[in-house]
Protein backbone atom coordinates (compact mmCIF):
# COMPACT_ATOMS: atom_id res chain seq x y z
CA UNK A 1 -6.32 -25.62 14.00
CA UNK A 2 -5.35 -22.32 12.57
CA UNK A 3 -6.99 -21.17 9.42
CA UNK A 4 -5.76 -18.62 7.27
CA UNK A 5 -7.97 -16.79 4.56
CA UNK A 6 -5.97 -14.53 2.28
CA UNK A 7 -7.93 -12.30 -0.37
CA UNK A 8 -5.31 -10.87 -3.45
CA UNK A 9 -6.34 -9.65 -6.95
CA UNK A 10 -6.15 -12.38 -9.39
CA UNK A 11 -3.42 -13.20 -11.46
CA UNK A 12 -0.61 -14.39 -9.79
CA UNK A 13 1.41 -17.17 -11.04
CA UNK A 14 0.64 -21.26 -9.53
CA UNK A 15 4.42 -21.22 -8.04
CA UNK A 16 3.86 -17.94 -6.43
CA UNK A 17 0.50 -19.17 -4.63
CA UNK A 18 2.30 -22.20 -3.29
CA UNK A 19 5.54 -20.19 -2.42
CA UNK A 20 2.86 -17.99 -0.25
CA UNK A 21 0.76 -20.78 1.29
CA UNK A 22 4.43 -22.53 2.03
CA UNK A 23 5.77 -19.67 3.84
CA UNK A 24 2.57 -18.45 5.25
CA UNK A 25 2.28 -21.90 7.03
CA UNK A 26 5.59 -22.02 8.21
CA UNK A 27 5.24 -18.54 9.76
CA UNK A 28 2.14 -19.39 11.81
CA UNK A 29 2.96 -22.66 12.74
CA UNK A 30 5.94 -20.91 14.35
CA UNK A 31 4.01 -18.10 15.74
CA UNK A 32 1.44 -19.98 17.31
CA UNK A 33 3.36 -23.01 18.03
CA UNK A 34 1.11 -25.89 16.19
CA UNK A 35 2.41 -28.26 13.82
CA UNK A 36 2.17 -27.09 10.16
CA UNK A 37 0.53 -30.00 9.57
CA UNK A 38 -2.60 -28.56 11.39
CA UNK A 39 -2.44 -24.61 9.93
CA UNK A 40 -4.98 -24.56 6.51
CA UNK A 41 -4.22 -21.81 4.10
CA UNK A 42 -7.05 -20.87 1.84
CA UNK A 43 -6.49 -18.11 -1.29
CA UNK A 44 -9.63 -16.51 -2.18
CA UNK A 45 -8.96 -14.47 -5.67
CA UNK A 46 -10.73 -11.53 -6.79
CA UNK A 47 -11.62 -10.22 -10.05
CA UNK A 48 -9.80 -6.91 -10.65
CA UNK A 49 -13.30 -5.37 -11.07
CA UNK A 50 -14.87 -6.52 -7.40
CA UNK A 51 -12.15 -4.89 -5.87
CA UNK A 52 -12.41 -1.34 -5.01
CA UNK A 53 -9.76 1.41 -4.06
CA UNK A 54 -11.24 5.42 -3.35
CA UNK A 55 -14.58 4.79 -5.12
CA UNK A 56 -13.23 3.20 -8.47
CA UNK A 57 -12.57 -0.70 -9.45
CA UNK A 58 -9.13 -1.54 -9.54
CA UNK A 59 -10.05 -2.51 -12.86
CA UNK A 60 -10.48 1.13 -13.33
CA UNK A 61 -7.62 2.59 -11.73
CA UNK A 62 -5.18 0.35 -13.86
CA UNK A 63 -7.03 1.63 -17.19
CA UNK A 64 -6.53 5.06 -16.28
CA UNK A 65 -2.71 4.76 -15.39
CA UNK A 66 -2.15 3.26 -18.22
């Protein structure tokens, strides 16, 4: 049973977490040859401030190019 973890910054929109689990499925289940029925897809979002890029937050880094 294939299980996929996938860590992105928060603050994507509902249809495009589904349109990624959806395709994300389909591509391993095709890969791997296993029904899609048996491939779990699990979206772990993180804060923009626990993620970090060179030694700053990303929470940072967006300030600052603003």
């Amino acid at each position: 049973m294939p299980f996929i973890q996938i860590n992105i910054l928060k603050g994507r929109s509902p249809e495009k977490k589904e349109r990624l689990i959806r395709e994300v499925s389909d591509l391993v289940s095709d890969v791997l040859e296993s029904p899609v029925q048996n491939v779990r897809v699990m979206i772990h979002e993180v804060e923009p401030e626990h993620w970090g890029i060179a030694g700053e937050s990303v929470k940072k880094r967006s300030e600052v190019s603003k």
